[in-house]
C-alpha atoms as a PDB file:
ATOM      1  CA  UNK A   1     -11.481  22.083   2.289  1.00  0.00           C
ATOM      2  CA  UNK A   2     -15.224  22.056   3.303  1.00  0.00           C
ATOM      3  CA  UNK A   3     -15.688  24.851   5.230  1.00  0.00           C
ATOM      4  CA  UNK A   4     -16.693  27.741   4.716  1.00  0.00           C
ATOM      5  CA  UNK A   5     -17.418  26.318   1.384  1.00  0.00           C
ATOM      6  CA  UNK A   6     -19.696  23.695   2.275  1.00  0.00           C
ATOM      7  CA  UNK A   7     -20.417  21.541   5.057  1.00  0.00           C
ATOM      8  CA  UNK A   8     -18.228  19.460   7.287  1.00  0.00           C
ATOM      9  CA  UNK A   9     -18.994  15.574   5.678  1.00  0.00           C
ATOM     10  CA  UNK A  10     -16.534  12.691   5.583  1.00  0.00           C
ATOM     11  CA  UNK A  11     -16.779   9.697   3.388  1.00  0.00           C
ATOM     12  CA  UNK A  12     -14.247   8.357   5.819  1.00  0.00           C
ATOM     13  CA  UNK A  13     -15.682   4.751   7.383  1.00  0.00           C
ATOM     14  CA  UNK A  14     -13.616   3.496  10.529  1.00  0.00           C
ATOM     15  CA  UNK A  15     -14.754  -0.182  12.141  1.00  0.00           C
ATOM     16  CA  UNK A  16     -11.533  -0.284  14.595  1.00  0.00           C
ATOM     17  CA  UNK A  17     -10.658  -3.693  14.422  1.00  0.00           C
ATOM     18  CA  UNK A  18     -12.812  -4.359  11.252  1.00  0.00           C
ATOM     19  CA  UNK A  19     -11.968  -2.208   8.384  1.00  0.00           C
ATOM     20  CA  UNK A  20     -11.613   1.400   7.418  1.00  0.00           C
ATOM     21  CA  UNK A  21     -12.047   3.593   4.331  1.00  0.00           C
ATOM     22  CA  UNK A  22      -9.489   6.906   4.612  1.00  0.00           C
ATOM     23  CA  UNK A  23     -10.449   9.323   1.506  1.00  0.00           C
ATOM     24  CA  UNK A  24      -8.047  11.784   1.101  1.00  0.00           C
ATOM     25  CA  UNK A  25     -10.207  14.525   1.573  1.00  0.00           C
ATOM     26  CA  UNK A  26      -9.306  13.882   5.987  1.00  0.00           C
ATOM     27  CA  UNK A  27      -5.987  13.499   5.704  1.00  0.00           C
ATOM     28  CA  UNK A  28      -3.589  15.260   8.194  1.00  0.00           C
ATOM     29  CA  UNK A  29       0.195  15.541   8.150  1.00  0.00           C
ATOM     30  CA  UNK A  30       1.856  14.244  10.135  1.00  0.00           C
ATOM     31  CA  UNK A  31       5.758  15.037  11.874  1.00  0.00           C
ATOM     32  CA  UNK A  32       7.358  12.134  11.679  1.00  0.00           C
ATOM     33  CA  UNK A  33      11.295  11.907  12.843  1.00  0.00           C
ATOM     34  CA  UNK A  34      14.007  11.033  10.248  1.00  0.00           C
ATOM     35  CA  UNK A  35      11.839  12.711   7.151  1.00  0.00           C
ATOM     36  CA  UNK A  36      13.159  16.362   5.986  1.00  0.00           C
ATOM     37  CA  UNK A  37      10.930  18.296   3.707  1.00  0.00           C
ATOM     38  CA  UNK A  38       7.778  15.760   3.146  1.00  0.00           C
ATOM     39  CA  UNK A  39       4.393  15.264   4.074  1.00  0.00           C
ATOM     40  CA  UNK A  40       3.465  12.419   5.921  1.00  0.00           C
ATOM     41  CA  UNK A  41       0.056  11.025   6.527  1.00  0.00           C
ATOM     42  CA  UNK A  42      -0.540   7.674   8.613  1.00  0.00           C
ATOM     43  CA  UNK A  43      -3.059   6.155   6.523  1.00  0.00           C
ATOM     44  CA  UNK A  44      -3.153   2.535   8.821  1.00  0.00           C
ATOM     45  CA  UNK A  45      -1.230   1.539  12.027  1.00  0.00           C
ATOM     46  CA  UNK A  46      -1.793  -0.467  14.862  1.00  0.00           C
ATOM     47  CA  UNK A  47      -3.897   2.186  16.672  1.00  0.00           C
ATOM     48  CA  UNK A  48      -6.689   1.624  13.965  1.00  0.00           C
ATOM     49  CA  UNK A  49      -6.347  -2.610  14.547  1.00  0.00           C
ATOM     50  CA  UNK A  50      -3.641  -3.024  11.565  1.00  0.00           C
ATOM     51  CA  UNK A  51      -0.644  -5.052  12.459  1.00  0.00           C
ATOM     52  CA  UNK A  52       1.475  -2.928  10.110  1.00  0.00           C
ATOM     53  CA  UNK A  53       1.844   0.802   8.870  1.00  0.00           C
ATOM     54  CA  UNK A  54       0.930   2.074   6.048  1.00  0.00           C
ATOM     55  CA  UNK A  55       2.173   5.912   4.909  1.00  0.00           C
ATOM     56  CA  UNK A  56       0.978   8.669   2.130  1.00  0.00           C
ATOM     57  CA  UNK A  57       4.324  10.421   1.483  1.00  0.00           C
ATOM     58  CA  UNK A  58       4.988  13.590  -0.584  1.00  0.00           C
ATOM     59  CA  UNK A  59       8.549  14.552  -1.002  1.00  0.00           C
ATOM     60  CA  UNK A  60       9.237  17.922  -1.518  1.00  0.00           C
ATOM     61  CA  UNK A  61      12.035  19.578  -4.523  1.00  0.00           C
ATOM     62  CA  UNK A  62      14.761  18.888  -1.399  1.00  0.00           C
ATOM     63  CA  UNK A  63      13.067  15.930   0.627  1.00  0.00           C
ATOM     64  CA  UNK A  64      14.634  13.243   2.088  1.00  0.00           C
ATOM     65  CA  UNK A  65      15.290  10.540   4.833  1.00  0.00           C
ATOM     66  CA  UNK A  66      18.789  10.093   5.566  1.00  0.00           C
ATOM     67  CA  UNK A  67      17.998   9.028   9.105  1.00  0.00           C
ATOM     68  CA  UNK A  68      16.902   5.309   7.662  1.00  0.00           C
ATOM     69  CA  UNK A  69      13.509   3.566   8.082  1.00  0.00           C
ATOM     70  CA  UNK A  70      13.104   0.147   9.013  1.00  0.00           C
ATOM     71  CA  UNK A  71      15.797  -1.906  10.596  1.00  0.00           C
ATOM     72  CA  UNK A  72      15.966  -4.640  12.892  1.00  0.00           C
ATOM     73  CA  UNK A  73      12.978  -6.795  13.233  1.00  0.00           C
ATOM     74  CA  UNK A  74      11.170  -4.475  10.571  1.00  0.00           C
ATOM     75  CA  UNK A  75      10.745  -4.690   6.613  1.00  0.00           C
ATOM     76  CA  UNK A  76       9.732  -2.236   4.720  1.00  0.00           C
ATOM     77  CA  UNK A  77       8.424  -1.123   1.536  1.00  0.00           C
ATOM     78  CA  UNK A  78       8.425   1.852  -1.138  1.00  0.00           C
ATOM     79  CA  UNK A  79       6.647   2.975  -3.893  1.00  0.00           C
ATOM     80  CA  UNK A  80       6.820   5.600  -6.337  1.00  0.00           C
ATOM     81  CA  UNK A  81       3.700   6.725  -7.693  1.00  0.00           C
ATOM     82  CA  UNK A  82       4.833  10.258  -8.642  1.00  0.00           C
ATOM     83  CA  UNK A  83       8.355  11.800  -9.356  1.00  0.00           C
ATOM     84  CA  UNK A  84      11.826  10.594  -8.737  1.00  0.00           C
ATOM     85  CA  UNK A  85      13.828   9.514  -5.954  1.00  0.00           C
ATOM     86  CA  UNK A  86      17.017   7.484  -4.935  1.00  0.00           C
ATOM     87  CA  UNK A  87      15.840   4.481  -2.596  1.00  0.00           C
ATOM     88  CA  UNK A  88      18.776   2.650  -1.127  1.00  0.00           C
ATOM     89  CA  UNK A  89      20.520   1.233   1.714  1.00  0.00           C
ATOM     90  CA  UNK A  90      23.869   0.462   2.832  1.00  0.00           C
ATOM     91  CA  UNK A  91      24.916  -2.249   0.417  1.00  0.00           C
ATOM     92  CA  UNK A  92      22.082  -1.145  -2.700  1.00  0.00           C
ATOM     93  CA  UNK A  93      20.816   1.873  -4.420  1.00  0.00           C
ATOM     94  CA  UNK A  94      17.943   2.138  -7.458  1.00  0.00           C
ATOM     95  CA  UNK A  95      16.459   5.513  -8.734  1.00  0.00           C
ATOM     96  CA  UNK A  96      12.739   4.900  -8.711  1.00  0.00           C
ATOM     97  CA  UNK A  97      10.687   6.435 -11.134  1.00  0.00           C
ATOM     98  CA  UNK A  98       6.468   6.184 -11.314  1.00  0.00           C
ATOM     99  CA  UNK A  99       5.585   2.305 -10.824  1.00  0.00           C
ATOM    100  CA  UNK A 100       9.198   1.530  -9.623  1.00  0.00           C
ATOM    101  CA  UNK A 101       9.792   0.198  -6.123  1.00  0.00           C
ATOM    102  CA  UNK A 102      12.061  -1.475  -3.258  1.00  0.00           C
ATOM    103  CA  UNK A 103      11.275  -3.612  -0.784  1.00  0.00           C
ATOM    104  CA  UNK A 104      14.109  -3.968   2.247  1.00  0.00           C
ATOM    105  CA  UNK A 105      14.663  -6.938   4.793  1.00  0.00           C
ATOM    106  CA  UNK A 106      15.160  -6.769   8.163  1.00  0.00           C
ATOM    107  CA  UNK A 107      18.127  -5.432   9.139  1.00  0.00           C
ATOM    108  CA  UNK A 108      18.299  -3.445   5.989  1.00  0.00           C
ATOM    109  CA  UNK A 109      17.764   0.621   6.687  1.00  0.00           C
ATOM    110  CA  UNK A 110      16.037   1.846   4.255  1.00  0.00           C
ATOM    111  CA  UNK A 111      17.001   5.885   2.882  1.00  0.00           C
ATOM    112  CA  UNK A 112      14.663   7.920   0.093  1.00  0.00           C
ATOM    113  CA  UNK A 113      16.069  10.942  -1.706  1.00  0.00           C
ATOM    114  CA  UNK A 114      13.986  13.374  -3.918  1.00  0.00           C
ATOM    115  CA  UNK A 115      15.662  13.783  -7.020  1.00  0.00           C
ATOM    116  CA  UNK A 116      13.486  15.527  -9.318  1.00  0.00           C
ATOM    117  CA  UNK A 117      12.689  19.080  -9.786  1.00  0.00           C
ATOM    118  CA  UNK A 118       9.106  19.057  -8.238  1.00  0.00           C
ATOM    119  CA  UNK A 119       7.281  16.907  -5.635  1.00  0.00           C
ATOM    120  CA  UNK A 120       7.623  13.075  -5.534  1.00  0.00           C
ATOM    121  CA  UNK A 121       4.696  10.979  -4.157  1.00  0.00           C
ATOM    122  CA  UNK A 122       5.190   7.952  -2.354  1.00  0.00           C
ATOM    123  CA  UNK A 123       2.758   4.948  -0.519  1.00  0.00           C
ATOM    124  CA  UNK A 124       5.131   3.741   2.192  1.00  0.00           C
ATOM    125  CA  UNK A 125       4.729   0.395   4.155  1.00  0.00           C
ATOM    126  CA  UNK A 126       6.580  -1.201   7.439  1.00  0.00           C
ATOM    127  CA  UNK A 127       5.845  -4.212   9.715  1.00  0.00           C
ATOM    128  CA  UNK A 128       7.504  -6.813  11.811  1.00  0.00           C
ATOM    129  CA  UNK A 129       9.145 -10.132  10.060  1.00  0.00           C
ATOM    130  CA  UNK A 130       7.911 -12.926  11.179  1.00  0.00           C
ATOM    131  CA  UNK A 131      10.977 -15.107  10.975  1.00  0.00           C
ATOM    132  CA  UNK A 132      11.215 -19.000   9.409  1.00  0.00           C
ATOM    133  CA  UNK A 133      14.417 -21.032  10.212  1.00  0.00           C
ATOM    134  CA  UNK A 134      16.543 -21.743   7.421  1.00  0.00           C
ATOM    135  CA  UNK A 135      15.061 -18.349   5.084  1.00  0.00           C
ATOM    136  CA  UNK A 136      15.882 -15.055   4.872  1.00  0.00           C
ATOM    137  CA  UNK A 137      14.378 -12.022   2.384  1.00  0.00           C
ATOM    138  CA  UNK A 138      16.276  -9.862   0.207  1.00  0.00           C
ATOM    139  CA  UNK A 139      16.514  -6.136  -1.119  1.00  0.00           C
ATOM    140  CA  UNK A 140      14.218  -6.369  -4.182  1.00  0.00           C
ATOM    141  CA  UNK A 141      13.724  -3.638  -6.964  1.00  0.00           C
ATOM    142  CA  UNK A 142      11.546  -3.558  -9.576  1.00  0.00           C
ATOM    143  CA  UNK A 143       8.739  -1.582 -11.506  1.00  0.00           C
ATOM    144  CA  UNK A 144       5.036  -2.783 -12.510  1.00  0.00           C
ATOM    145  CA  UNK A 145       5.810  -1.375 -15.851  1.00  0.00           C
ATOM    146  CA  UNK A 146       8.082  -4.135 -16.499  1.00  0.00           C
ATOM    147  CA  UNK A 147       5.676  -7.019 -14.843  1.00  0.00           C
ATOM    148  CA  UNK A 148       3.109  -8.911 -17.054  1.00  0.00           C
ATOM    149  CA  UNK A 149       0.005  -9.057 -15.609  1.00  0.00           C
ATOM    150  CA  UNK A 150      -1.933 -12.241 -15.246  1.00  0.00           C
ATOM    151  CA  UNK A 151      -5.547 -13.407 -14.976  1.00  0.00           C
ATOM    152  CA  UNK A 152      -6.881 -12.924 -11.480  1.00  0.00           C
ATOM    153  CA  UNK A 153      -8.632 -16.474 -10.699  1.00  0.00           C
ATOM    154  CA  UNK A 154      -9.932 -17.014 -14.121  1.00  0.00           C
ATOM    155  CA  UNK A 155     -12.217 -13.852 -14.686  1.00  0.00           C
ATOM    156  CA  UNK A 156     -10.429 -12.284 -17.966  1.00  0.00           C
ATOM    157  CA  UNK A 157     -11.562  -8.506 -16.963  1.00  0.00           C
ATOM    158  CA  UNK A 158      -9.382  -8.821 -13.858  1.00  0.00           C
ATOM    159  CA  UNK A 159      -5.989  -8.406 -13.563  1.00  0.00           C
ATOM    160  CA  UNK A 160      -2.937  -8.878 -11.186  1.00  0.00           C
ATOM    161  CA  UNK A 161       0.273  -8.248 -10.591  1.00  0.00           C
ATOM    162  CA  UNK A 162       2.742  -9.819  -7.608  1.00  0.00           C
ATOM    163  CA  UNK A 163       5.880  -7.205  -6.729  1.00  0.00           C
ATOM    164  CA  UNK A 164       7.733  -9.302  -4.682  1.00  0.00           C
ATOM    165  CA  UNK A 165       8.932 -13.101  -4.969  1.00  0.00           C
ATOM    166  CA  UNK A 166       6.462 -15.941  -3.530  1.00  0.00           C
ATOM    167  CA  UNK A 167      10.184 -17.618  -2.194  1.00  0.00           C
ATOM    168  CA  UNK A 168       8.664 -18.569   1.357  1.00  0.00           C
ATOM    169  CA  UNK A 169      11.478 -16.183   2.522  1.00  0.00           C
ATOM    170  CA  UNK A 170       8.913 -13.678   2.200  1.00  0.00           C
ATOM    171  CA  UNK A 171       6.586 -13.046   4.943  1.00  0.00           C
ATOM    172  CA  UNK A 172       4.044 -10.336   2.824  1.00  0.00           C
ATOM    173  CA  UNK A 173       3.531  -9.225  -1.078  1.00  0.00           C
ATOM    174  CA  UNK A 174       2.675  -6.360  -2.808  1.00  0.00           C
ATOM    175  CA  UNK A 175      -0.120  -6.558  -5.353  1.00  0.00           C
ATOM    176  CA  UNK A 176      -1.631  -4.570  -8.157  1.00  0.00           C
ATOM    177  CA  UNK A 177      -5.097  -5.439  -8.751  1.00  0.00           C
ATOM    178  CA  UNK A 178      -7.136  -4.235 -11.889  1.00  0.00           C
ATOM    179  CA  UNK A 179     -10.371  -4.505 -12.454  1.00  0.00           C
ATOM    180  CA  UNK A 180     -12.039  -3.607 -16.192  1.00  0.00           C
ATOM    181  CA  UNK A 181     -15.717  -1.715 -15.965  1.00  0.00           C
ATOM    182  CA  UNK A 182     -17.919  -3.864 -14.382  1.00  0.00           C
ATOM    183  CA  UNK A 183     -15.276  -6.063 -13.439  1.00  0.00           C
ATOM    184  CA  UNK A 184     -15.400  -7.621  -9.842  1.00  0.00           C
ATOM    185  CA  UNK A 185     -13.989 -10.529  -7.680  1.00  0.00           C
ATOM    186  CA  UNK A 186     -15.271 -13.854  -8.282  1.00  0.00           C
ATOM    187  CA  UNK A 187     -17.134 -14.442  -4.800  1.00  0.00           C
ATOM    188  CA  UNK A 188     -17.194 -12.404  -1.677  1.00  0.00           C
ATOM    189  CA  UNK A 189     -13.665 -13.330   0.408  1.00  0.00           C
ATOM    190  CA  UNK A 190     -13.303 -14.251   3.722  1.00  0.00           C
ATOM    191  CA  UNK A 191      -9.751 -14.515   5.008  1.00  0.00           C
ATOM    192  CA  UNK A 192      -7.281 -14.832   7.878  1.00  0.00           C
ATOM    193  CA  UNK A 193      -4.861 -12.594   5.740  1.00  0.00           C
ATOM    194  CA  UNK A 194      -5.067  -8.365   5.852  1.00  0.00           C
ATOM    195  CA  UNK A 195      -4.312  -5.898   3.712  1.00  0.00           C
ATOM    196  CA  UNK A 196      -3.924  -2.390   2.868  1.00  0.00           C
ATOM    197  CA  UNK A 197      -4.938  -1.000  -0.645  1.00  0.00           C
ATOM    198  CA  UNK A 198      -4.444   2.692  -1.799  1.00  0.00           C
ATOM    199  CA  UNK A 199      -6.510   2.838  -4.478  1.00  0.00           C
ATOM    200  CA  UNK A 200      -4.737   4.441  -8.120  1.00  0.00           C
ATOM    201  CA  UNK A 201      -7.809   4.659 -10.152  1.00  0.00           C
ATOM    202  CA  UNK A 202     -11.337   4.267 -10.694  1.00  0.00           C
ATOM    203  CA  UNK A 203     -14.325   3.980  -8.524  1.00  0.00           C
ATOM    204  CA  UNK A 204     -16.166   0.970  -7.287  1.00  0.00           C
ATOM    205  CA  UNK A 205     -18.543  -0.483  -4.626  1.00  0.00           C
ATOM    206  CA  UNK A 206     -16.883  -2.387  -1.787  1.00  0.00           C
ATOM    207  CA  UNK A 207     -17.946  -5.003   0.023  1.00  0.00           C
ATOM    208  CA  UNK A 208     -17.074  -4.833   3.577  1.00  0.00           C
ATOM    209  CA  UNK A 209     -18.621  -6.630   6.652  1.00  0.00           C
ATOM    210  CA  UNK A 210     -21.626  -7.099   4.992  1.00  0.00           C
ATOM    211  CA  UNK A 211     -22.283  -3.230   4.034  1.00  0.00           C
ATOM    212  CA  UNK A 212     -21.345  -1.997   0.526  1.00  0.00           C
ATOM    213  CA  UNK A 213     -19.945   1.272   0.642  1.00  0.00           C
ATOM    214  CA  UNK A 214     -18.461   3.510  -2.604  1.00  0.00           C
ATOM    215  CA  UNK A 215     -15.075   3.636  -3.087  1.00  0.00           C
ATOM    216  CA  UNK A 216     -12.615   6.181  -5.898  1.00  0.00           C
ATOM    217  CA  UNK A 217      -9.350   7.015  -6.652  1.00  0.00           C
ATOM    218  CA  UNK A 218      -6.898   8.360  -4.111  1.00  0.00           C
ATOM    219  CA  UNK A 219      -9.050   6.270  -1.334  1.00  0.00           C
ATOM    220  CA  UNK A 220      -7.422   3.886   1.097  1.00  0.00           C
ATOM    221  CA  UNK A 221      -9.041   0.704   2.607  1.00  0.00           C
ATOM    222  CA  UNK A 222      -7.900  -1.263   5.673  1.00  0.00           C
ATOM    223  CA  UNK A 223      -9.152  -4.802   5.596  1.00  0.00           C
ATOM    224  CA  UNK A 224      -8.979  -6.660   9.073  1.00  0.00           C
ATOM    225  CA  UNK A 225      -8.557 -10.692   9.166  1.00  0.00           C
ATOM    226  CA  UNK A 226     -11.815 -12.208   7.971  1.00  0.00           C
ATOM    227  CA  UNK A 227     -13.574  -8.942   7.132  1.00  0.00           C
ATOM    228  CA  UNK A 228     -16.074 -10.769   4.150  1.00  0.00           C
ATOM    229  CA  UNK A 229     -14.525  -8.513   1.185  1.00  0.00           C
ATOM    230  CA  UNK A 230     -15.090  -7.842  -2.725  1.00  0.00           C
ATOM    231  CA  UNK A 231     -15.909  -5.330  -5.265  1.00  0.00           C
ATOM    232  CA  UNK A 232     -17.883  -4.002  -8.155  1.00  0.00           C
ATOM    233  CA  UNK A 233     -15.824  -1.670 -10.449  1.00  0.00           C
ATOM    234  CA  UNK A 234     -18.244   1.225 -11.671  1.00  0.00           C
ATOM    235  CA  UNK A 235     -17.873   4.077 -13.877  1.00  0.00           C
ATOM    236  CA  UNK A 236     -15.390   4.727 -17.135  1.00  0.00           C
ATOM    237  CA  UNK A 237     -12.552   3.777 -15.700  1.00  0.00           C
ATOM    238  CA  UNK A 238     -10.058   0.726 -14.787  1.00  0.00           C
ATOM    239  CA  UNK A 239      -9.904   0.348 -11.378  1.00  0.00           C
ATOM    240  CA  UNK A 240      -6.849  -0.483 -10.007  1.00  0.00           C
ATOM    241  CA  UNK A 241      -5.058  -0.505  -6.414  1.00  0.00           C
ATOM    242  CA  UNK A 242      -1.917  -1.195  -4.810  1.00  0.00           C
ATOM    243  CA  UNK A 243      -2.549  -3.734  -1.947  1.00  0.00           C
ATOM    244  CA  UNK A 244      -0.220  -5.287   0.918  1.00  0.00           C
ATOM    245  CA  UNK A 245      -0.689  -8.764   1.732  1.00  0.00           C
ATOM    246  CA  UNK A 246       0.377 -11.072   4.910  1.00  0.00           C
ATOM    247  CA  UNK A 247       1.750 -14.697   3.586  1.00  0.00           C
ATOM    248  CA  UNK A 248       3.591 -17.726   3.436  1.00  0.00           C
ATOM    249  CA  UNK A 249       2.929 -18.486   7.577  1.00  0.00           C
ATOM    250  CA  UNK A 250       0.846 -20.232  10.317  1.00  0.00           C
ATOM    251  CA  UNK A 251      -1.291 -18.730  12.280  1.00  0.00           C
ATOM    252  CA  UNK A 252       0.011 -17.931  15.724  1.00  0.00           C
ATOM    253  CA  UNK A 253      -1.620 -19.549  19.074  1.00  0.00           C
END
């Protein structure tokens, strides 16, 4: 809290349209139907310019969502960063444990259970499918812990790792980028794609529409379509986010 402490400052940055950085330090909960017992903070949506959602979710000891999520046109996405929890739907269950996640299709309600004695944290994710003839995504688990990384575009000091397949059944990814001290991308990006990143660790100095701006752990960044975009990582630490990414499509007329 800053006051009476101190004085009412945000680090909080919001272009609508462009980008936005959401520290944690503004965050509000938020009631959201379907979700017993948790915290819920919108960290993107389309009200900001996003074409998805993105969610900060902490489960309490007895938290769930038996109500489903998702369904229909909509896929969505969990991850745990904290805790334990059942993620399933109809057909599929996995107990999700830090790093672990699922990702459902379309059609596929997805249900979250707290299983653990104390709180479980969670980044949430949902958007429209944007359908190709002949294709159609499936319910994948997994957990980063298990996933090599790989050299992001030849600089050794940076790191990635993809969640989901790159089948062109799949209309978006989930990334884990990881950048060493002093690490940063290999030229300023400039992109049709967008993408929300909730960032684990570190701090750094962003790159966004021409402004560099300081970023740090437990931040979240919107990046609009062709926002120029890249970073410096600064301090002791690896920095390292969790980042949503649109894929494998045209672009609509």
């Amino acid at each position: 809290m800053g006051y009476p402490k101190d004085l009412l400052i945000s680090r909080a940055v919001v272009k609508h349209g462009s980008y936005a950085i959401v520290p944690p330090e503004g965050l509000v909960n938020n009631v959201i139907p379907g979700f017993e017992d948790c915290k819920v903070s919108i960290l993107a949506s389309p009200k900001m310019g996003a074409s998805f959602v993105h969610y900060l979710v902490t489960m309490d000891k007895a938290g769930k969502n038996t109500q489903g999520f998702g369904g229909a046109e909509i896929e969505t996405f969990v991850f745990c960063m904290e805790g334990k929890i059942k993620a399933y739907t109809q057909a599929q269950e996995a107990v999700l444990e830090d790093g672990g996640y699922m990702y459902c299709p379309p059609g596929e309600k997805l249900y979250l259970e707290n299983l653990a004695d104390g709180e479980a944290k969670l980044i949430l994710y949902k958007q429209k499918y944007e359908a190709l003839d002949g294709v159609q995504p499936w319910v994948v688990v997994g957990n980063v812990n298990e996933i090599a990384e790989r050299v992001y575009d030849d600089m050794e000091n940076v790191k990635i790792i993809d969640l989901l397949p790159t089948d062109l059944a799949f209309d978006m990814n989930m990334h884990i980028l990881t950048f060493e001290p002093a690490g940063s991308h290999p030229f300023v990006e400039t992109h049709v794609q967008e993408h929300g990143a909730y960032l684990f660790s570190g701090e750094g100095m962003y790159y966004l529409d021409n402004e560099w701006i300081p970023v740090k752990k437990g931040d979240y960044i919107w990046f609009g379509p062709y926002v120029p975009q890249a970073v410096y990582a600064v301090g002791r630490e690896k920095l390292s986010y969790l980042y949503s990414k649109d894929c494998n499509r045209d672009a609509a007329l």
